[in-house]
PDB file of N, CA and C in Angstrom:
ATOM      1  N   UNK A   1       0.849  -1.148   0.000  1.00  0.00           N
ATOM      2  CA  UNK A   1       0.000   0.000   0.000  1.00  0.00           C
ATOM      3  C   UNK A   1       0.910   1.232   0.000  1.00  0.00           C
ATOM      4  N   UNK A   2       0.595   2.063  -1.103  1.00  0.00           N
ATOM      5  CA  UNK A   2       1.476   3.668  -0.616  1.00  0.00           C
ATOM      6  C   UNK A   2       0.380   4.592  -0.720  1.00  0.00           C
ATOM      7  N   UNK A   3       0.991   5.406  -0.465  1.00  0.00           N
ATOM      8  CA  UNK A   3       0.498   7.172   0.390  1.00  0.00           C
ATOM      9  C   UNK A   3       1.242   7.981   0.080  1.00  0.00           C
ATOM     10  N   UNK A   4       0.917   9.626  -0.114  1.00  0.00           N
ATOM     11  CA  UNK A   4       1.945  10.661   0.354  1.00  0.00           C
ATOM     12  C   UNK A   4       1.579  11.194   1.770  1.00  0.00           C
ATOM     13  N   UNK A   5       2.306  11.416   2.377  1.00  0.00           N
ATOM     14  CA  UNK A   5       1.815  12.337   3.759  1.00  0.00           C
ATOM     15  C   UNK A   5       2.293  13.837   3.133  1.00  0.00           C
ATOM     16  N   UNK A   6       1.426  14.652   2.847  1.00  0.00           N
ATOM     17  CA  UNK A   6       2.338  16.262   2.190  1.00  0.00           C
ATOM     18  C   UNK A   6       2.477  16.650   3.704  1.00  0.00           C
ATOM     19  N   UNK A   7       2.326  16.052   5.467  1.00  0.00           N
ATOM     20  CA  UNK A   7       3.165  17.390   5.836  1.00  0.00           C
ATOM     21  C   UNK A   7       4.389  16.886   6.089  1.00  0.00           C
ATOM     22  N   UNK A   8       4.974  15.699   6.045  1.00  0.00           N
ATOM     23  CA  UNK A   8       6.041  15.193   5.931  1.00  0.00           C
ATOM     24  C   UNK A   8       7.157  15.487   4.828  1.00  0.00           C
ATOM     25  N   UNK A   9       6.012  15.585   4.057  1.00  0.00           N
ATOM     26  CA  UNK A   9       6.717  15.431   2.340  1.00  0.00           C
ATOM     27  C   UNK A   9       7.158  14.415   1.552  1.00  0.00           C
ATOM     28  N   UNK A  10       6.710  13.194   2.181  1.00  0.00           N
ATOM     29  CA  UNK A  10       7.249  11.963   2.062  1.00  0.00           C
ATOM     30  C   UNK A  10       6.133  10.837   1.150  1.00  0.00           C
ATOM     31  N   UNK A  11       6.772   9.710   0.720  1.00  0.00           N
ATOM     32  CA  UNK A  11       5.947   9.118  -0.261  1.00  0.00           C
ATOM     33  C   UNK A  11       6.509   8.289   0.584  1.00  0.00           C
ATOM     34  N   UNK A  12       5.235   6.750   1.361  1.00  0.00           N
ATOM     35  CA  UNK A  12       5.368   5.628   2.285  1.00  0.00           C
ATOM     36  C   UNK A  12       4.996   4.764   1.552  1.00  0.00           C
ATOM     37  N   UNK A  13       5.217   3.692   1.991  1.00  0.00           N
ATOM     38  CA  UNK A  13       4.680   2.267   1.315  1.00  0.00           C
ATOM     39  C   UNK A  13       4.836   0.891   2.467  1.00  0.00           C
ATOM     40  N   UNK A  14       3.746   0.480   2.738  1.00  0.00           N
ATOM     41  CA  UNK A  14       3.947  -0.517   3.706  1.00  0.00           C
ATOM     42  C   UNK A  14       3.182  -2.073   2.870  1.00  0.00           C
ATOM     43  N   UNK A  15       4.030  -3.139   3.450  1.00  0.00           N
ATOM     44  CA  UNK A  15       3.716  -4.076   2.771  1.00  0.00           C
ATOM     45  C   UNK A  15       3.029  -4.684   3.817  1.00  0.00           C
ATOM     46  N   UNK A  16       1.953  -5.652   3.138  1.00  0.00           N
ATOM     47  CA  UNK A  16       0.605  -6.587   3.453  1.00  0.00           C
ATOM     48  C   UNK A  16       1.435  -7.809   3.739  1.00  0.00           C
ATOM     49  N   UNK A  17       2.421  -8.072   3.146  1.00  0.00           N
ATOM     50  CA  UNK A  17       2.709  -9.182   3.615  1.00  0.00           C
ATOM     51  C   UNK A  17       4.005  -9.193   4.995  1.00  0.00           C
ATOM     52  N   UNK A  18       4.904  -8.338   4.526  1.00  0.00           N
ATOM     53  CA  UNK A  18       5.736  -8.302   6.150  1.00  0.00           C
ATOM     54  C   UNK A  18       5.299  -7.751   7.082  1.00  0.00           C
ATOM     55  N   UNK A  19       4.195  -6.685   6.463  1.00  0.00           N
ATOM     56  CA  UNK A  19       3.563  -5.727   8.086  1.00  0.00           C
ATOM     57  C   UNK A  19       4.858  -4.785   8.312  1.00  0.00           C
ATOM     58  N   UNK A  20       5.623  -4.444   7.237  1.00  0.00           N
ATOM     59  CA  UNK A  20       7.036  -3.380   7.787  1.00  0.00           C
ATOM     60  C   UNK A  20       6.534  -2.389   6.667  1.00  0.00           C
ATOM     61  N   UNK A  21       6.952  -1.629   6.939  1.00  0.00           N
ATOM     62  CA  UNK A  21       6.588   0.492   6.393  1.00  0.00           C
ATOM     63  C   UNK A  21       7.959   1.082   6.126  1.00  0.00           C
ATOM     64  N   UNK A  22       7.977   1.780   4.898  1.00  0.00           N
ATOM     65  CA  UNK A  22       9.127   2.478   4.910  1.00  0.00           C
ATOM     66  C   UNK A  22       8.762   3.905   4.068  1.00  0.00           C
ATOM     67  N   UNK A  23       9.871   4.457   4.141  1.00  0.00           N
ATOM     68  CA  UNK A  23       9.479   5.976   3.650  1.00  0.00           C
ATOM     69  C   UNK A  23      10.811   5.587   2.107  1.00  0.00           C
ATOM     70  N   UNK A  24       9.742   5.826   1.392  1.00  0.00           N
ATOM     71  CA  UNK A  24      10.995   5.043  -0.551  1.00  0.00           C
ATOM     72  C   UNK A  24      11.197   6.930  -0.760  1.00  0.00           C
ATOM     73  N   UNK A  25      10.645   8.127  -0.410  1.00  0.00           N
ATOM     74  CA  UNK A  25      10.892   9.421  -1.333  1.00  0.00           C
ATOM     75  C   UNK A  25      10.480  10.256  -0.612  1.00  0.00           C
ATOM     76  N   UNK A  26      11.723  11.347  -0.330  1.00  0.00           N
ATOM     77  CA  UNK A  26      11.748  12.338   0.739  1.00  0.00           C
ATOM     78  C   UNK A  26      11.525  13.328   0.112  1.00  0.00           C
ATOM     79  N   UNK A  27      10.851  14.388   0.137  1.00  0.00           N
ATOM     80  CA  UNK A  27      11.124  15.645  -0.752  1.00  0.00           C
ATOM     81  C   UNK A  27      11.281  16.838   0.533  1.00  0.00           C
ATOM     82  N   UNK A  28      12.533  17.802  -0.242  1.00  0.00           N
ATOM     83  CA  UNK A  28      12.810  18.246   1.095  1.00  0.00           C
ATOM     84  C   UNK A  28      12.501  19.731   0.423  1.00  0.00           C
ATOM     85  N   UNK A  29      13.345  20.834   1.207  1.00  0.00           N
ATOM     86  CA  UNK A  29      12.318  22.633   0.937  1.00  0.00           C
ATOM     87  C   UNK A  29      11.435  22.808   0.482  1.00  0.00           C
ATOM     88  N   UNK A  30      10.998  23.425  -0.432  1.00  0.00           N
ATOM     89  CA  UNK A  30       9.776  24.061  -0.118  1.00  0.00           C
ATOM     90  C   UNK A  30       8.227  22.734  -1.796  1.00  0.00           C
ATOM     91  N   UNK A  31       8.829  22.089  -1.819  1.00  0.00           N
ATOM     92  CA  UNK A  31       8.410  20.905  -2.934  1.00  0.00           C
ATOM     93  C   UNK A  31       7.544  20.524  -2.079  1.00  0.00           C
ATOM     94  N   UNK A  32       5.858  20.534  -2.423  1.00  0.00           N
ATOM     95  CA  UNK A  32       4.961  19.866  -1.639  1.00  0.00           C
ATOM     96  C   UNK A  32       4.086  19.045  -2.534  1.00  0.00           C
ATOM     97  N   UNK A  33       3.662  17.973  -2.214  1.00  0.00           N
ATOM     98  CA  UNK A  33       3.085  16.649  -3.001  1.00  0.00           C
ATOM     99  C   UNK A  33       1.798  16.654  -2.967  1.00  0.00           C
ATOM    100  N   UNK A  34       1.403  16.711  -4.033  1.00  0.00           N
ATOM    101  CA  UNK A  34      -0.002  17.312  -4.606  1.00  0.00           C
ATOM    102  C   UNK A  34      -0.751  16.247  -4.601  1.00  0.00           C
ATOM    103  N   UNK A  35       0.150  14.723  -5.348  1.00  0.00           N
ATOM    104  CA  UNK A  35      -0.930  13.782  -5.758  1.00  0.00           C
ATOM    105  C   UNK A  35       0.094  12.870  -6.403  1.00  0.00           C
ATOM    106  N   UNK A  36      -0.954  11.469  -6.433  1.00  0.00           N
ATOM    107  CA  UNK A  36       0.230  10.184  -6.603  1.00  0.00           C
ATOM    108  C   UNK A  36      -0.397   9.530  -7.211  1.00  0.00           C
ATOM    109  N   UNK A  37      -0.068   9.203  -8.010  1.00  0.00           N
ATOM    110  CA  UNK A  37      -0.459   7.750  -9.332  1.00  0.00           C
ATOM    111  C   UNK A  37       0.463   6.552  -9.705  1.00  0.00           C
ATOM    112  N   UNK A  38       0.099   5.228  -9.348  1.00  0.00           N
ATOM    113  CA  UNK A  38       0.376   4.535  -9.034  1.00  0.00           C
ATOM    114  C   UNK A  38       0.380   3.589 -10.676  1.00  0.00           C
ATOM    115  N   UNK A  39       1.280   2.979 -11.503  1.00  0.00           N
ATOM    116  CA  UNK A  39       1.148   2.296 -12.360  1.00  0.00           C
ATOM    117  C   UNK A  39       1.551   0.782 -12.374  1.00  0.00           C
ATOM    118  N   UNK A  40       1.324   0.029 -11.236  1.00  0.00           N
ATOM    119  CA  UNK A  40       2.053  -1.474 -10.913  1.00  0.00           C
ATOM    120  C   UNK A  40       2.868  -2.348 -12.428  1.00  0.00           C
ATOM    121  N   UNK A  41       1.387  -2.327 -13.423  1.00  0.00           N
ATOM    122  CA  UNK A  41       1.941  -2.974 -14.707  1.00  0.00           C
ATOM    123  C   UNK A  41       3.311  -2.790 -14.968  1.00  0.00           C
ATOM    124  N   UNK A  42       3.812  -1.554 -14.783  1.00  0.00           N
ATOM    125  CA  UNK A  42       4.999  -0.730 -15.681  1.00  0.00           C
ATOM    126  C   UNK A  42       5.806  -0.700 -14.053  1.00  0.00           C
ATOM    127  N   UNK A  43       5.543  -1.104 -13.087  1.00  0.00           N
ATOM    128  CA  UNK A  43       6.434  -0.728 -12.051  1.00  0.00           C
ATOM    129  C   UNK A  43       6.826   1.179 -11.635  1.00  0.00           C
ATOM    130  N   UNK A  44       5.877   1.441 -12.312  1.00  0.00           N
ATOM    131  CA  UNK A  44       6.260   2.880 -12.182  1.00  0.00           C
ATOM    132  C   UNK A  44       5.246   3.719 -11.156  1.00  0.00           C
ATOM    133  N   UNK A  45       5.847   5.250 -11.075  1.00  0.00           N
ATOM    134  CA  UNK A  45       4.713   6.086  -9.943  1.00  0.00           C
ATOM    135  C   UNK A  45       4.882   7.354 -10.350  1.00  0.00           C
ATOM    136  N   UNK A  46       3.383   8.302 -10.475  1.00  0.00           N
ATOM    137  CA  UNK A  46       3.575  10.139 -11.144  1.00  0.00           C
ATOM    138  C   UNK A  46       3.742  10.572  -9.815  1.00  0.00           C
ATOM    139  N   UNK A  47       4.148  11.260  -9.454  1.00  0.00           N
ATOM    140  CA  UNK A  47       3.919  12.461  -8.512  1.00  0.00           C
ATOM    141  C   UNK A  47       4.066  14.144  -9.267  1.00  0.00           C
ATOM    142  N   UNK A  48       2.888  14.383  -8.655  1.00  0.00           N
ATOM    143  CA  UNK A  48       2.894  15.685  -8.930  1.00  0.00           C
ATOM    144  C   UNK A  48       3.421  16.352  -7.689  1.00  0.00           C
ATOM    145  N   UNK A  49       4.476  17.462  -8.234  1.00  0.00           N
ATOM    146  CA  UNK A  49       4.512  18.217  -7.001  1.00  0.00           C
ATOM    147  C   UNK A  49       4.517  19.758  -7.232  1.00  0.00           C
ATOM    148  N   UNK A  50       4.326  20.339  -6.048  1.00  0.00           N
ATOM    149  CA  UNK A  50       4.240  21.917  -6.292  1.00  0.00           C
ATOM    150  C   UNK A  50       5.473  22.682  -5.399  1.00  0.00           C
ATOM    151  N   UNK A  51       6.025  23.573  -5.976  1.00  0.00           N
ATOM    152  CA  UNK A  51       6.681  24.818  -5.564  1.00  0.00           C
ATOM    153  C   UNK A  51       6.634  25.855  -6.063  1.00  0.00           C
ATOM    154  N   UNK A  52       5.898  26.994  -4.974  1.00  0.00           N
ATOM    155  CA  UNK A  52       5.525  27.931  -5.531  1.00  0.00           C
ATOM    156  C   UNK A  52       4.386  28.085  -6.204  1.00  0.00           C
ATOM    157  N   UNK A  53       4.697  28.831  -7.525  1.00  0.00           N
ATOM    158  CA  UNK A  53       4.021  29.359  -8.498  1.00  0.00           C
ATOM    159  C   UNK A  53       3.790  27.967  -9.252  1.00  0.00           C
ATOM    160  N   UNK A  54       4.873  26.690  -9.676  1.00  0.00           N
ATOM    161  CA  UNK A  54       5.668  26.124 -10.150  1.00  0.00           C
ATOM    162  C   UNK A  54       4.662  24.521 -10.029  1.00  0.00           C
ATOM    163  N   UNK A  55       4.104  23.555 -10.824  1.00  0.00           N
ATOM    164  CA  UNK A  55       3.926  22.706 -10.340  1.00  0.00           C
ATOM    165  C   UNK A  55       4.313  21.401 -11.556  1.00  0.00           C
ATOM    166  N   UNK A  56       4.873  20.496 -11.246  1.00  0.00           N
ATOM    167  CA  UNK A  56       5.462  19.494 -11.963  1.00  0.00           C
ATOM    168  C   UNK A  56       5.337  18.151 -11.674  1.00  0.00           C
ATOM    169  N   UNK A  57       5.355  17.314 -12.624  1.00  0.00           N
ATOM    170  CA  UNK A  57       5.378  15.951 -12.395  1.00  0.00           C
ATOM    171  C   UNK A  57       6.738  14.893 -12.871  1.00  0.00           C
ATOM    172  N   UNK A  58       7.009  14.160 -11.445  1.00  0.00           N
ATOM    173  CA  UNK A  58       8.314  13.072 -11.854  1.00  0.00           C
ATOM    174  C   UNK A  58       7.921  12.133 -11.975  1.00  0.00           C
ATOM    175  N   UNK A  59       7.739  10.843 -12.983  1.00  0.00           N
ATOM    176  CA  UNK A  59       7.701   9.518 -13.133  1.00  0.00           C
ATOM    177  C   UNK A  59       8.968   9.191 -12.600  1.00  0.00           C
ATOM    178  N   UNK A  60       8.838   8.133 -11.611  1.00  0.00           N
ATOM    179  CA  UNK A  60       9.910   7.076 -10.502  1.00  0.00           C
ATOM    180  C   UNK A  60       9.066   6.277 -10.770  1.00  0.00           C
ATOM    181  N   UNK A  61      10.283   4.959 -10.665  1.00  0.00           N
ATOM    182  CA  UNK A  61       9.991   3.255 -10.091  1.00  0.00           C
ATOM    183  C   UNK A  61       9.189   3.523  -8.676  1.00  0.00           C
ATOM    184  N   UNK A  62       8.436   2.359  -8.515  1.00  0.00           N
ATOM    185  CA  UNK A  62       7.765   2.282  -7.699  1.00  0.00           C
ATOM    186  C   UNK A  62       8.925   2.048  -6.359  1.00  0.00           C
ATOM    187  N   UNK A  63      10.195   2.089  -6.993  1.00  0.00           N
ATOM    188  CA  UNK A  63      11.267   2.270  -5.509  1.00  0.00           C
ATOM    189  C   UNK A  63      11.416   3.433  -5.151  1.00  0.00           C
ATOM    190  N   UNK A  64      11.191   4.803  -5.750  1.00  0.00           N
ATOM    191  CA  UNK A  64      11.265   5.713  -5.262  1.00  0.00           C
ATOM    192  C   UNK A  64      12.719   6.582  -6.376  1.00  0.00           C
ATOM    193  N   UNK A  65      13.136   5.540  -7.496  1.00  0.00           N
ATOM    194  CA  UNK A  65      14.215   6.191  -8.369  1.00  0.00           C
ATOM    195  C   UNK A  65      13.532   6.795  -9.770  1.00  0.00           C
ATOM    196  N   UNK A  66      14.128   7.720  -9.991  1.00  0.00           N
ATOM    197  CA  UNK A  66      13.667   8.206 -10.923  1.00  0.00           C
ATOM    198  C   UNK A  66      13.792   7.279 -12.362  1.00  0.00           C
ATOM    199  N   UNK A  67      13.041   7.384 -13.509  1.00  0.00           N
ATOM    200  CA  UNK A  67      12.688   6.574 -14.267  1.00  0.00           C
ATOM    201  C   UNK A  67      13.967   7.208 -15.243  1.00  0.00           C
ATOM    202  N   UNK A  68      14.613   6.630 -16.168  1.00  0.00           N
ATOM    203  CA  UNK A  68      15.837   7.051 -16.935  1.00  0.00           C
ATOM    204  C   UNK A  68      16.169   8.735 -16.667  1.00  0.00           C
ATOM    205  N   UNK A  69      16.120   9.147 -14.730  1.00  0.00           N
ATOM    206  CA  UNK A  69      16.844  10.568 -14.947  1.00  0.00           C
ATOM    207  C   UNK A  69      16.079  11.487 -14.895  1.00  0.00           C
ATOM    208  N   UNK A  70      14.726  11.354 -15.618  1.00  0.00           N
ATOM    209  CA  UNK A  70      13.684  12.067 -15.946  1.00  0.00           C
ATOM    210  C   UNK A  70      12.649  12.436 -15.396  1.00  0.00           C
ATOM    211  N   UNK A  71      12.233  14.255 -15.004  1.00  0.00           N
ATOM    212  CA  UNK A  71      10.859  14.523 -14.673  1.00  0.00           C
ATOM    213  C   UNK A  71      10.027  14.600 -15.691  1.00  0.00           C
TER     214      UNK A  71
END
């Protein structure tokens, strides 16, 4: 199961089967997490995030790495 918590800033994921939680994506100053889309097929995840005026989206592996480099 994942989540963002935006006041953390953090993207969690806890598994059903070990019952253990971890935090896979920290976002740190002023980058706050709007919203999360989840693509299992492709192993992948959108996050939208906002700074500022400014709002953008990074495709990452569902580990929390960015997908070839790329927002």
């Amino acid at each position: 199961m994942y989540w963002c918590d935006k006041l953390k800033g953090t993207i969690e994921v806890f598994s059903l089967n070990t019952k253990k939680r971890a935090i896979i994506q920290h976002y740190a100053g002023d980058h706050k997490i709007v919203a999360l889309k989840l693509v299992p097929s492709l192993g992948e995840m959108f996050v939208t995030l906002q700074s500022g005026d400014h709002t953008h989206i990074d495709r990452q592996s569902m580990k929390g790495d960015l997908v070839d480099g790329n927002h």
